[in-house]
Protein backbone atom coordinates (compact mmCIF):
# COMPACT_ATOMS: atom_id res chain seq x y z
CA UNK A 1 67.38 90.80 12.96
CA UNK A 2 70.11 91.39 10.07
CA UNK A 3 69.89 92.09 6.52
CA UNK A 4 73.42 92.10 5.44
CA UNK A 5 74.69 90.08 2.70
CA UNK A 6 75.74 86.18 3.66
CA UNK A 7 79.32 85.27 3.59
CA UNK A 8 79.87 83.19 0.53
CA UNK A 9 80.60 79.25 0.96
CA UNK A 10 81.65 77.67 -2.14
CA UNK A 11 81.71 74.48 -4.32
CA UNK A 12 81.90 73.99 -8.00
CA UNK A 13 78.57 71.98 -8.10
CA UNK A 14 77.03 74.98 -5.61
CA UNK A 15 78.42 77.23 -7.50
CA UNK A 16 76.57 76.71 -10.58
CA UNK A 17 73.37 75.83 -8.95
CA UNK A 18 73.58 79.49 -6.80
CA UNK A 19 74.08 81.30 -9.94
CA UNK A 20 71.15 79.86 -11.39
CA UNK A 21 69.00 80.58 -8.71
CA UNK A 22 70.03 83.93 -7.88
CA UNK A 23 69.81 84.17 -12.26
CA UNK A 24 66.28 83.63 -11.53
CA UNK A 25 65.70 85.31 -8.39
CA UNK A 26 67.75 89.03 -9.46
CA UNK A 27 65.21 90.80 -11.50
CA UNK A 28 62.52 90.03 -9.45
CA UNK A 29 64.22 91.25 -6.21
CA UNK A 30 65.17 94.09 -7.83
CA UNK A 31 62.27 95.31 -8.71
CA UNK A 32 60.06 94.54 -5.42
CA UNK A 33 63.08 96.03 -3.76
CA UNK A 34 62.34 99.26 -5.88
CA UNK A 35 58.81 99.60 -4.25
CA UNK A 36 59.69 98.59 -0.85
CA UNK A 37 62.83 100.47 -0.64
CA UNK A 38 61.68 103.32 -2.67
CA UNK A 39 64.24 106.02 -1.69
CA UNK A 40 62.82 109.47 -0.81
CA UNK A 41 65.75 112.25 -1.44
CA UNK A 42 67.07 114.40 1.17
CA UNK A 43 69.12 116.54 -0.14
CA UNK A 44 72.04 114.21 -1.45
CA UNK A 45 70.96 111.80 0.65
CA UNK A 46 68.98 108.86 0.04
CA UNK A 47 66.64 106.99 2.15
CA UNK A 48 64.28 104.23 1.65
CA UNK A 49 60.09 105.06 2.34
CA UNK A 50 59.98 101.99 4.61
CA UNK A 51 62.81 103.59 7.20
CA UNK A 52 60.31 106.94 7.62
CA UNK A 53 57.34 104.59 7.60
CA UNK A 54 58.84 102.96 10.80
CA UNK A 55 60.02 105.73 12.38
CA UNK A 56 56.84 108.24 11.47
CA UNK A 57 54.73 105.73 13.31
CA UNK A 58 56.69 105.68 16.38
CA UNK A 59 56.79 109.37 16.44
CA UNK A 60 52.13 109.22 15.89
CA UNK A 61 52.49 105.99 18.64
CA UNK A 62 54.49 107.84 21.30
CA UNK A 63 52.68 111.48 21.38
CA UNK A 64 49.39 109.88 21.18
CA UNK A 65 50.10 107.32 24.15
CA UNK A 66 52.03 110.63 25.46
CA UNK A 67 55.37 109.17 25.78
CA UNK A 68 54.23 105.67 27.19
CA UNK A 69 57.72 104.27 26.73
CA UNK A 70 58.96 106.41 29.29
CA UNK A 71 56.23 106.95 32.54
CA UNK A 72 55.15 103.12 31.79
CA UNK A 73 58.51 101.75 32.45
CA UNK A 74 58.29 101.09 35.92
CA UNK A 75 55.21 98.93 35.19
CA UNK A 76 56.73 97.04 32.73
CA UNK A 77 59.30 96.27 34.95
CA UNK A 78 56.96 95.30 37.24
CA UNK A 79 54.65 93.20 35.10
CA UNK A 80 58.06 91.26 33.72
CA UNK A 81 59.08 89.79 36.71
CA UNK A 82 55.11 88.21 37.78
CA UNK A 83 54.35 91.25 40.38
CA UNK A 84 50.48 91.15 38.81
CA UNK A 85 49.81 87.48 37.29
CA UNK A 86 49.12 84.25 38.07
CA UNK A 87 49.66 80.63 36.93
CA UNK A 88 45.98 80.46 36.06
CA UNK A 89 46.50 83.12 33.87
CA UNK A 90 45.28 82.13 30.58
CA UNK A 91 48.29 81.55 27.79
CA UNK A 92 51.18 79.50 27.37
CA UNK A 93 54.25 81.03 28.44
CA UNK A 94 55.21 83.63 30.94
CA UNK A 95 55.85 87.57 30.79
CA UNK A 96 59.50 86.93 30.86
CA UNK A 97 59.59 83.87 28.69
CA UNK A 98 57.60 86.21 25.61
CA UNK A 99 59.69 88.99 26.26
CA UNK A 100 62.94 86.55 25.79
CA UNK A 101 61.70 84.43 22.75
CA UNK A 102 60.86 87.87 21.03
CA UNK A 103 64.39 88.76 21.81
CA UNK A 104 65.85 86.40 20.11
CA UNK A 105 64.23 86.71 16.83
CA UNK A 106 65.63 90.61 17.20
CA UNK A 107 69.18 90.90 18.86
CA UNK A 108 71.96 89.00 16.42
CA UNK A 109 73.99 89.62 14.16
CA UNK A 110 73.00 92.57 13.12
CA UNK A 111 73.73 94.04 16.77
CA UNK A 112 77.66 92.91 16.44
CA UNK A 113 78.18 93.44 12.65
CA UNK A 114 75.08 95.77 11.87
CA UNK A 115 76.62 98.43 14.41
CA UNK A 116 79.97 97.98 12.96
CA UNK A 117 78.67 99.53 9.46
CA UNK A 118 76.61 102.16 11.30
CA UNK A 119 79.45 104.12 13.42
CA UNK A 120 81.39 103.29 10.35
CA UNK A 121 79.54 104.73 7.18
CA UNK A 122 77.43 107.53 9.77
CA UNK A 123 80.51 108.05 12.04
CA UNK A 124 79.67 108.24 15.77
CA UNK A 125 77.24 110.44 15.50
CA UNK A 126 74.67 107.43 14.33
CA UNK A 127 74.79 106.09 17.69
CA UNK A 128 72.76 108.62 19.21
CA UNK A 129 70.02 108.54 16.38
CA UNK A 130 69.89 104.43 17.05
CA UNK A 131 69.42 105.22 20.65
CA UNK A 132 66.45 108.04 19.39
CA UNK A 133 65.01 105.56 17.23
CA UNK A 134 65.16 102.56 19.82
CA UNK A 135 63.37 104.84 22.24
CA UNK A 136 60.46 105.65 19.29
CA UNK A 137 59.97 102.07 18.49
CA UNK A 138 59.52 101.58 22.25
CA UNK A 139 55.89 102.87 21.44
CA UNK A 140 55.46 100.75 18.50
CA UNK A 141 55.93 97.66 20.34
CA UNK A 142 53.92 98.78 23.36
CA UNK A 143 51.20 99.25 20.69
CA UNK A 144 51.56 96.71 18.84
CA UNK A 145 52.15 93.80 21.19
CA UNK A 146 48.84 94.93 23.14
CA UNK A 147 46.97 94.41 19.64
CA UNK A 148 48.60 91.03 19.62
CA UNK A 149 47.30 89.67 22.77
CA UNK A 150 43.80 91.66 22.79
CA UNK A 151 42.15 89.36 19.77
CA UNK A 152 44.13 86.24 20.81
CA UNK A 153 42.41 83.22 20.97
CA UNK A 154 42.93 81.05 23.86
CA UNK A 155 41.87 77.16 22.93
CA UNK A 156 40.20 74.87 24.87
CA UNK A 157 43.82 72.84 25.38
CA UNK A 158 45.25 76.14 26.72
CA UNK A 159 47.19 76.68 23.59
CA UNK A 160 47.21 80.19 21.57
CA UNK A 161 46.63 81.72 18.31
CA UNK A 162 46.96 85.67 18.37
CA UNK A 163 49.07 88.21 16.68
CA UNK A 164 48.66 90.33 13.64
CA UNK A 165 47.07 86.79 12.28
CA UNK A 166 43.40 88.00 15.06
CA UNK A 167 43.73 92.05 15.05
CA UNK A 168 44.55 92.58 11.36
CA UNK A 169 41.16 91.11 9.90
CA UNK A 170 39.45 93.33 13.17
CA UNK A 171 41.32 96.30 11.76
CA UNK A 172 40.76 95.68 8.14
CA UNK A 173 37.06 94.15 8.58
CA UNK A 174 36.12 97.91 9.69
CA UNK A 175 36.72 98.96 5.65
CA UNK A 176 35.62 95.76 4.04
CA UNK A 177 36.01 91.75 5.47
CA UNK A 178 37.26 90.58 2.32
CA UNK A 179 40.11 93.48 2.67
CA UNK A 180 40.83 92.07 6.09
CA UNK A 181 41.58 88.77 4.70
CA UNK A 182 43.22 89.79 1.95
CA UNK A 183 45.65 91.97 3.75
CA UNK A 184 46.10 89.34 6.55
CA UNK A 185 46.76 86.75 3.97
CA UNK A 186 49.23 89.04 2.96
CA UNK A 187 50.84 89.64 6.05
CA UNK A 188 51.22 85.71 6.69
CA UNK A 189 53.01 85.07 3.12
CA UNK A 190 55.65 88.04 3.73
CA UNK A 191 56.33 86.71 7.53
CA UNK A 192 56.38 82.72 6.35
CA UNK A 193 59.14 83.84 3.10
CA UNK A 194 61.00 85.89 5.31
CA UNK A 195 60.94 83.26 8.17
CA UNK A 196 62.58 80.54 5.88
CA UNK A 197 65.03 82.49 4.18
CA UNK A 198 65.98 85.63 6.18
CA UNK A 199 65.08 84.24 9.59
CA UNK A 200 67.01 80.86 9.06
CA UNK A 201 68.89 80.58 5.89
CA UNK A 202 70.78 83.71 6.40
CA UNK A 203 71.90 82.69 10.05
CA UNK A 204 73.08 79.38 9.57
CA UNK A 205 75.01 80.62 6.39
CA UNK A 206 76.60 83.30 8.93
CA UNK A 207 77.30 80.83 12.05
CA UNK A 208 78.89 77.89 9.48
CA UNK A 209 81.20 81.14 8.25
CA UNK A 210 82.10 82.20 11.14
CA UNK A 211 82.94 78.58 12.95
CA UNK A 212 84.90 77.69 9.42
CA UNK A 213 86.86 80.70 10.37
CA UNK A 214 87.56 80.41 13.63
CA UNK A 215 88.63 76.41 13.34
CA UNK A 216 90.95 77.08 10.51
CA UNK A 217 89.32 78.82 7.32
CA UNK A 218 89.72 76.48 4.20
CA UNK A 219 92.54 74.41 6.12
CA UNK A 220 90.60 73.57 9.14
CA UNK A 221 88.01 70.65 9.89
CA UNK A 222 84.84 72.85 8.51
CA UNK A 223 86.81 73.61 5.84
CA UNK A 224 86.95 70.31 3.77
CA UNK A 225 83.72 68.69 1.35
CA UNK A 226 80.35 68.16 2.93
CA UNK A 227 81.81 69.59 6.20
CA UNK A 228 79.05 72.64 5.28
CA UNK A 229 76.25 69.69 4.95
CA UNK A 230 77.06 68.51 7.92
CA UNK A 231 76.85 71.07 9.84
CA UNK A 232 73.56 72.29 9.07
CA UNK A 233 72.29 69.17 9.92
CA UNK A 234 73.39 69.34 13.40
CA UNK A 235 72.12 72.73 13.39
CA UNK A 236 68.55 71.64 12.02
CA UNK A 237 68.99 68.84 14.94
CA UNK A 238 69.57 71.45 17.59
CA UNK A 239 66.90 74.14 16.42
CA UNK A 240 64.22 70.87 15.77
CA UNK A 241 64.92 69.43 19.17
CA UNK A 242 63.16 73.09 20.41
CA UNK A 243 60.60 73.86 17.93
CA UNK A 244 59.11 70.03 18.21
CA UNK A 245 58.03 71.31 21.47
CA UNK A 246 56.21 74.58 20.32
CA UNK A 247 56.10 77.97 22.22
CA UNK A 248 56.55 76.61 25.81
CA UNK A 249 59.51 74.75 24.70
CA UNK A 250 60.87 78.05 23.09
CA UNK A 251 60.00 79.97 26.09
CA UNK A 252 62.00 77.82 28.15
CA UNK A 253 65.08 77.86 26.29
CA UNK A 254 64.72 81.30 25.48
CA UNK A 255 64.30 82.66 28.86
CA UNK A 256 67.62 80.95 29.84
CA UNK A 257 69.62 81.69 26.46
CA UNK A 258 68.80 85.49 25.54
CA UNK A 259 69.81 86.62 29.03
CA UNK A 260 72.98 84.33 29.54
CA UNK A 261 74.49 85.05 25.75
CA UNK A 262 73.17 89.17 25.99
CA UNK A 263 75.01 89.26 29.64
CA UNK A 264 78.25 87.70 28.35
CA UNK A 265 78.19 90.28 25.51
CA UNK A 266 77.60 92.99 27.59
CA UNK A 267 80.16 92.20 29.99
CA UNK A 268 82.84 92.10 27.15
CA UNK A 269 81.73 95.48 26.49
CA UNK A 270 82.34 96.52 29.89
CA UNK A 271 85.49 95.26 30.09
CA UNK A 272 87.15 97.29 26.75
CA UNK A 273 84.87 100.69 28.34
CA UNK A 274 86.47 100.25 31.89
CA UNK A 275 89.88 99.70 30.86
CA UNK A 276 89.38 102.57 28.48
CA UNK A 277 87.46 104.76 30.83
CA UNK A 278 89.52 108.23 30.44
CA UNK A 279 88.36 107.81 26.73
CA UNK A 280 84.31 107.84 27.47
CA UNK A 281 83.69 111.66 27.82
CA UNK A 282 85.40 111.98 24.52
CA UNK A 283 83.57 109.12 22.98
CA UNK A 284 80.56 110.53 24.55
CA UNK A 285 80.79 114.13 23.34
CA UNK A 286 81.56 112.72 20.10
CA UNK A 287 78.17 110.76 19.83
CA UNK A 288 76.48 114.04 20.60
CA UNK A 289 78.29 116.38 18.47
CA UNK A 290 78.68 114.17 15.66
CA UNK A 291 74.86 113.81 15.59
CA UNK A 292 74.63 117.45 14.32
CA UNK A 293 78.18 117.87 12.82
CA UNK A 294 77.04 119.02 9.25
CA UNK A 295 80.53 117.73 7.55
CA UNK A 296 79.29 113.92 9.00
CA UNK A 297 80.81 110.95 7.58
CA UNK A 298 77.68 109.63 5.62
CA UNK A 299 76.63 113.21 4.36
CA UNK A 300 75.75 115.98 6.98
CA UNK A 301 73.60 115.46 9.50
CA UNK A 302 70.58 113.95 7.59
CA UNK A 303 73.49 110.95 6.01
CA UNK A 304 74.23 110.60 9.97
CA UNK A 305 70.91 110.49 10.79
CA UNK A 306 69.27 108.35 8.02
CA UNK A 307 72.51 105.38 8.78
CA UNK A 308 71.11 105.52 12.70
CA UNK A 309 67.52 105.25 11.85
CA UNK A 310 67.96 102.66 9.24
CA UNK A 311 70.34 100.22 11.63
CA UNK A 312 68.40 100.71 14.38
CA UNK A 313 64.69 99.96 12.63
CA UNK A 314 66.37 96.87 10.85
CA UNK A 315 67.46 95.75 14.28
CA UNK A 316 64.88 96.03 16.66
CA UNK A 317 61.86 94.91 14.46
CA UNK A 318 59.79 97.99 15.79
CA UNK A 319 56.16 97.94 13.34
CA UNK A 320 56.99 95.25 11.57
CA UNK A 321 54.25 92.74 13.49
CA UNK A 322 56.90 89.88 13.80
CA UNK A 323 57.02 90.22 17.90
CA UNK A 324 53.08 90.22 18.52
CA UNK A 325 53.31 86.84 17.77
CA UNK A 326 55.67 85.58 20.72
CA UNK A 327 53.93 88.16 22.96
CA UNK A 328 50.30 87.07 22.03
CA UNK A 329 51.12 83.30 23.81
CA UNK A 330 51.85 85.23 27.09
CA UNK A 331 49.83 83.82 30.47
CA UNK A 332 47.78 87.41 31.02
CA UNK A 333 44.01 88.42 31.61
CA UNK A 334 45.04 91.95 30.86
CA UNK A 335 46.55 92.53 27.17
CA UNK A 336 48.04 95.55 28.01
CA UNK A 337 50.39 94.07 30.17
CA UNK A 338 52.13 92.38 27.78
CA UNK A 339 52.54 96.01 25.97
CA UNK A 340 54.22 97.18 28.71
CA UNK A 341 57.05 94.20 28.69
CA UNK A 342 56.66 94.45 24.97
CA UNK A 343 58.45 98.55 25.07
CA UNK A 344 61.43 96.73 26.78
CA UNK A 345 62.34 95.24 23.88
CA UNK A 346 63.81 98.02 21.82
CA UNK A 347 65.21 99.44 25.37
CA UNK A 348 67.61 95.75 25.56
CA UNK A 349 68.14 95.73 21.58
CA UNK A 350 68.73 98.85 20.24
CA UNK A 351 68.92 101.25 23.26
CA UNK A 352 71.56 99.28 25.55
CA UNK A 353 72.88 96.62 23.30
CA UNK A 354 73.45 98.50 20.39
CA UNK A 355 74.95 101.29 22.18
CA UNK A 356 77.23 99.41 23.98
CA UNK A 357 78.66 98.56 20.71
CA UNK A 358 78.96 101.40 19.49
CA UNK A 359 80.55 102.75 22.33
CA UNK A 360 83.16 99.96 22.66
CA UNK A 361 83.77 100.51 18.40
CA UNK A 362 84.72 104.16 19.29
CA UNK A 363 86.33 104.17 22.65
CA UNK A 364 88.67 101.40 21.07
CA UNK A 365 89.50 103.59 17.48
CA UNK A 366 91.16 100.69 16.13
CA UNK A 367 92.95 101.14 12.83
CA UNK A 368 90.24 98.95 11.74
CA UNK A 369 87.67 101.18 12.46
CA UNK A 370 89.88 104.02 10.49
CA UNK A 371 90.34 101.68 7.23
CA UNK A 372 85.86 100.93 7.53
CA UNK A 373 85.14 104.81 7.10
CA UNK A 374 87.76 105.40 4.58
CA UNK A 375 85.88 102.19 3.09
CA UNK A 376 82.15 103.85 3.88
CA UNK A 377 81.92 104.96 0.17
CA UNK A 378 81.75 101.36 -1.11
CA UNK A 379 77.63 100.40 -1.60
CA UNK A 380 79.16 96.49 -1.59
CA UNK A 381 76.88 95.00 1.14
CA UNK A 382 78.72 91.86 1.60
CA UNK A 383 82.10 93.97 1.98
CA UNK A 384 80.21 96.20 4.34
CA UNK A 385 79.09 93.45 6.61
CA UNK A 386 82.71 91.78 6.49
CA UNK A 387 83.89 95.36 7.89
CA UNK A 388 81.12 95.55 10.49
CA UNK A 389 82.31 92.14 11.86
CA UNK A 390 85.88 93.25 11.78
CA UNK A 391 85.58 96.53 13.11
CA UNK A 392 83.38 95.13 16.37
CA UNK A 393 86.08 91.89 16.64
CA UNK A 394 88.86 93.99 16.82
CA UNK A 395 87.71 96.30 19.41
CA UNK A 396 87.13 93.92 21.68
CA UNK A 397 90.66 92.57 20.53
CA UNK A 398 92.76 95.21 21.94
CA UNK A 399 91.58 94.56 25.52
CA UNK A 400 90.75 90.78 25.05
CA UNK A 401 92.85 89.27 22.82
CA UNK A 402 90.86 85.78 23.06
CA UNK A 403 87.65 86.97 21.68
CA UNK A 404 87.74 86.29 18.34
CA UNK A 405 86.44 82.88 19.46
CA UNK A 406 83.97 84.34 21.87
CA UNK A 407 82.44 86.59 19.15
CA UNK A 408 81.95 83.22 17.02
CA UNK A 409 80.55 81.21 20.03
CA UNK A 410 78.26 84.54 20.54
CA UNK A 411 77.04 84.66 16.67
CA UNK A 412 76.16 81.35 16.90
CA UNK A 413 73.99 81.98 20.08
CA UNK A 414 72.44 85.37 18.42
CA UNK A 415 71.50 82.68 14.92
CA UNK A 416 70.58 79.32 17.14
CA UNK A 417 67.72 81.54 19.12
CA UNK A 418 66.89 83.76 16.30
CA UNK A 419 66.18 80.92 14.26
CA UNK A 420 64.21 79.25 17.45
CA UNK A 421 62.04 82.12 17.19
CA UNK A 422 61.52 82.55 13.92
CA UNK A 423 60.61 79.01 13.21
CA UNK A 424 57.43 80.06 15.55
CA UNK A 425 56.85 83.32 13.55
CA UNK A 426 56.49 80.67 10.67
CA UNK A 427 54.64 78.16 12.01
CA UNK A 428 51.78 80.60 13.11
CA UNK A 429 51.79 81.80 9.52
CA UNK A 430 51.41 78.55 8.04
CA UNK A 431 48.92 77.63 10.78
CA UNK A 432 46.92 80.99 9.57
CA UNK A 433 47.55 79.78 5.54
CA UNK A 434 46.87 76.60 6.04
CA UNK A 435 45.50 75.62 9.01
CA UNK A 436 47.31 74.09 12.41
CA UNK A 437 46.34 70.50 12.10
CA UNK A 438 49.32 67.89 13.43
CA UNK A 439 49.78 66.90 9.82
CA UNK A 440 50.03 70.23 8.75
CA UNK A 441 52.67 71.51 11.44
CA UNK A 442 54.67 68.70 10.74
CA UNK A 443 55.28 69.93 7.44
CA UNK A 444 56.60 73.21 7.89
CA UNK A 445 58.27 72.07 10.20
CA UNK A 446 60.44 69.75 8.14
CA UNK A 447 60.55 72.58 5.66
CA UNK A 448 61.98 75.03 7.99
CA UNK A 449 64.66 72.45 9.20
CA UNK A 450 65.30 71.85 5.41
CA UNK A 451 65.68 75.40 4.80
CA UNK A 452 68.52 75.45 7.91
CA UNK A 453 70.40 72.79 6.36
CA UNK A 454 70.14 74.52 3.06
CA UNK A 455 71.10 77.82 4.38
CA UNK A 456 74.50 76.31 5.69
CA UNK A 457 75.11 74.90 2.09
CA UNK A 458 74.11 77.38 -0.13
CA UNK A 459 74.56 81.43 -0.04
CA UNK A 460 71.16 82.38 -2.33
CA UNK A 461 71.66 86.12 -1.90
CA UNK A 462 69.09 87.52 -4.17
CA UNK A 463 66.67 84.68 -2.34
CA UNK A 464 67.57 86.30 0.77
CA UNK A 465 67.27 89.91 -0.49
CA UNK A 466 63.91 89.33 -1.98
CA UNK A 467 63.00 87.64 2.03
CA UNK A 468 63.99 91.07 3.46
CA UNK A 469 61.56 93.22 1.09
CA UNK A 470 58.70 90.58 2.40
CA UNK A 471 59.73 90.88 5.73
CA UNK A 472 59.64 95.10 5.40
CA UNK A 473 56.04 94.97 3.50
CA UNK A 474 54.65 93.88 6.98
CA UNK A 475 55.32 97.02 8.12
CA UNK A 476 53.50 98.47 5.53
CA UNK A 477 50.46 96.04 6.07
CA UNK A 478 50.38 95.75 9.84
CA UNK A 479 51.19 99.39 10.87
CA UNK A 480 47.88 100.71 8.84
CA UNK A 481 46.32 98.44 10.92
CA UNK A 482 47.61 99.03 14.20
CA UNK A 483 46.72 102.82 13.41
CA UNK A 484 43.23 101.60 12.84
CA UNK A 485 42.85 100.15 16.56
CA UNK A 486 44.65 102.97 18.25
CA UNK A 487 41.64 103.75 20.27
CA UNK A 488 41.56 100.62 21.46
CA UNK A 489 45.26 100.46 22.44
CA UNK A 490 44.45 103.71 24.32
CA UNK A 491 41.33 102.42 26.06
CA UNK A 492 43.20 99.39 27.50
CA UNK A 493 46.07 101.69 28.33
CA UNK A 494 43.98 104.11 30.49
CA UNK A 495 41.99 101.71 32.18
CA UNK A 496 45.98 99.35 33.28
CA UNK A 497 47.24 102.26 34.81
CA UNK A 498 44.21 103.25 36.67
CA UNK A 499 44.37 100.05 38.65
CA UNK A 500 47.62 99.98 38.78
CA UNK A 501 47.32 103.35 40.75
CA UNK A 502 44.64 102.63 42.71
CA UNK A 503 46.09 98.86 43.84
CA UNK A 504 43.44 96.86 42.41
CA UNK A 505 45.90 95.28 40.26
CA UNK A 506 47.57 93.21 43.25
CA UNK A 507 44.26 90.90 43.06
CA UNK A 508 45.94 89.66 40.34
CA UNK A 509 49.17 87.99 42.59
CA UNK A 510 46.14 85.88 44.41
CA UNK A 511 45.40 81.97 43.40
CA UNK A 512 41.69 83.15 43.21
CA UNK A 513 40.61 82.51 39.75
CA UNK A 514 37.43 83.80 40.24
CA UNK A 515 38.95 87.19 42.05
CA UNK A 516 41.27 87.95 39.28
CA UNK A 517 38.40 87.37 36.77
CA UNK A 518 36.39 89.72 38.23
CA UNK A 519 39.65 92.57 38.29
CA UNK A 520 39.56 91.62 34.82
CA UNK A 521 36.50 92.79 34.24
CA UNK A 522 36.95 95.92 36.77
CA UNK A 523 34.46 96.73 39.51
């Protein structure tokens, strides 16, 4: 996920109609932001509710599943590649397939430019709070992707409806029923504005700036009239040709995109670390030190800390209920499974991805990367995120001198599959608004393929801004509830890794419908 500013594209006729939206749009953004960002003082250091909300829950999720992230990471890695299921399994896409569509709503842009700002305005010391807060929101994923697939409902046609959408209105219901529908109503308003704007706007405004830049800026083929139209309409082509075919479709592409685009990333990484490999103790101890250096970049240690929290919470989607709904389609008899793949997440996004980044950012010190920190003083978001890009381009520049054009191939990857996955997110909140009749799923459809086009045409900033404090209420909304249904999480926690011990999970590799249902049930 990202929530840096878009890259302007301009007209004189866009012009004018931008500035009458975003008119319109301002004050209201700016005032929602107020509640949702509401900044809580540390010292001189500032830092919005919503960051500690996230962050507080994966500290409450981790000690009271004592430390699941860590001891249950050899059955997630078992559950993700099939050891314990079945194609009878009931659901709609496989372990791996969730655990990749759910992927690519989270790793983008915000992984390549997002880290940039980080080790930039928190100096290197920020990495190692990302990798703390990656490892917290482990928990939250594990607890809240379990939620997600325990209140599913499976249809008679095999297809799925589960996510915050089934386990907030159980969580809720237990003060009041009408506050479970309220709140889940809620819930499904933030995730659909978010999903239309944030979600897809914002990444085909980024991928038509960054191809315009790499073919030539203002001189080059995307840089003449309508070339922006047309482009996001062979973007809405390529993202409807997936969506038309619901989650399986996603799955599939998904399962073959995340990995193949993450792996080419991370080998780039490699390349700058191993040719700069006398510099990685130092860039190491730095990360370490810098963590507690009290004359930090951003302002001490709690500036250093606050930048690594807030990047890595904005990244890897930890609380906010957005992944529970990829997860909740997964083929499993055992909700808890999908938990345990769930707690990778974070680990890929934030712990390895994210790092890598920031390790390639530092090991490469490029004057670039000098000129961003003198620069961390300036609160301009859009020339923050222009830095961010910058700063992780040129890095990879000094070794690979050709990657410019990678990177731009790679952000349009990241924004293709996070728009894929979004475009579900939305769908199953329309579907919960409005019901999930082929008429009606048609619609939003066309609306979210509208909204791609749009987002390649237009840069609506205060649209988008007001999208991101939606998107951040849900972790307001679904968090409460999740805390609510903790003794469930437990329950089906205990129980998992009691079979798992005892080997009465391996019934579960057998064609036996009837055996696994009665594992299911335990004997």
């Amino acid at each position: 996920m990202n929530s840096l500013s878009p890259v302007p594209v301009r007209a004189d006729w866009k012009t004018s109609l931008e500035q009458n939206i975003n008119d319109f749009f301002d004050p209201i953004q700016e005032k929602f932001a107020e509640i949702i960002f509401y900044p809580i003082t540390f010292g001189d250091v500032e830092v919005p509710f919503v960051v500690i909300w996230l962050v507080l829950a994966g500290i409450i999720v981790t000690l009271y599943t004592v430390f699941i992230q860590f001891r249950g990471l050899p059955t997630a890695l078992d559950v993700v590649r099939g050891k314990y299921s079945t194609e009878s399994d009931p659901g709609e896409i496989t372990h791996f397939q969730a655990l990749s569509s759910a992927l690519s709503g989270t790793v983008g842009l915000g992984n390549i430019a997002g880290v940039g700002v980080a080790v930039a305005v928190g100096g290197p010391g920020a990495t190692f709070w990302m990798i703390l807060c990656g490892l917290l929101g482990m928990a939250t994923k594990f607890a809240e992707c379990t939620l997600g697939v325990k209140y599913r409902e499976v249809r008679e046609d095999g297809t799925v409806d589960g996510g915050p959408f089934k386990y907030l209105p159980v969580a809720y219901g237990k003060i009041h029923p009408v506050v479970g529908t309220l709140m889940t109503g809620l819930f499904a308003i933030s995730i659909l504005f978010f999903g239309a704007a944030g979600g897809n706007m914002f990444q085909s405004n980024q991928t038509y700036a960054q191809m315009k830049s790499v073919t030539g800026g203002d001189d080059g083929f995307l840089g003449g009239a309508g070339a922006s139209l047309f482009f996001g309409l062979a973007l809405a082509v390529i993202v409807g040709l997936v969506i038309m075919g619901g989650i399986k479709s996603i799955g599939k592409v998904t399962e073959k995109l995340v990995p193949a685009m993450g792996l080419l990333y991370l080998v780039a990484c490699l390349v700058v670390i191993v040719v700069n490999i006398d510099h990685v103790p130092d860039a190491a101890t730095r990360i370490v030190t810098d963590a507690f250096n009290p004359e930090g970049v951003a302002g001490g240690v709690i500036g250093t800390l606050i930048v690594g929290f807030q990047r890595a919470a904005f990244s890897n989607e930890a609380g906010l209920g957005s992944a529970p709904i990829a997860h909740s389609a997964v083929k499993t008899r055992r909700p808890v499974s999908e938990g345990f793949v769930a707690l990778l997440e974070p680990l890929a996004d934030t712990v390895i991805i994210c790092t890598m980044t920031a390790l390639t950012i530092i090991i490469a010190d490029t004057p670039e990367y000098n000129q961003s920190i003198a620069n961390a003083t300036d609160d301009d978001p859009a020339t923050q995120a222009l830095d961010g890009v910058l700063v992780t381009s040129n890095a990879f520049e000094t070794v690979i001198p050709w990657f410019p054009y990678v990177l731009a191939v790679a952000v349009a990857l990241f924004a293709i599959s996070t728009q894929i996955t979004w475009a579900y997110y939305a769908m199953r909140a329309w579907a919960y608004l409005f019901g999930d009749s082929r008429g009606s799923m048609f619609a939003i459809k066309a609306i979210y393929l509208f909204f791609t086009v749009m987002g390649a045409v237009l840069t609506l900033t205060a649209v988008m801004n007001f999208a991101d404090s939606w998107l951040f209420l849900c972790a307001f909304v679904n968090l409460l509830g999740v805390y609510l249904l903790l003794p469930v999480i437990k329950q089906e926690m205990k129980e998992y890794l009691a079979d798992r011990k005892a080997g009465r999970l391996d019934i579960l590799g057998e064609d036996d419908r009837e055996g696994a249902t009665r594992m299911t049930v335990g004997s």
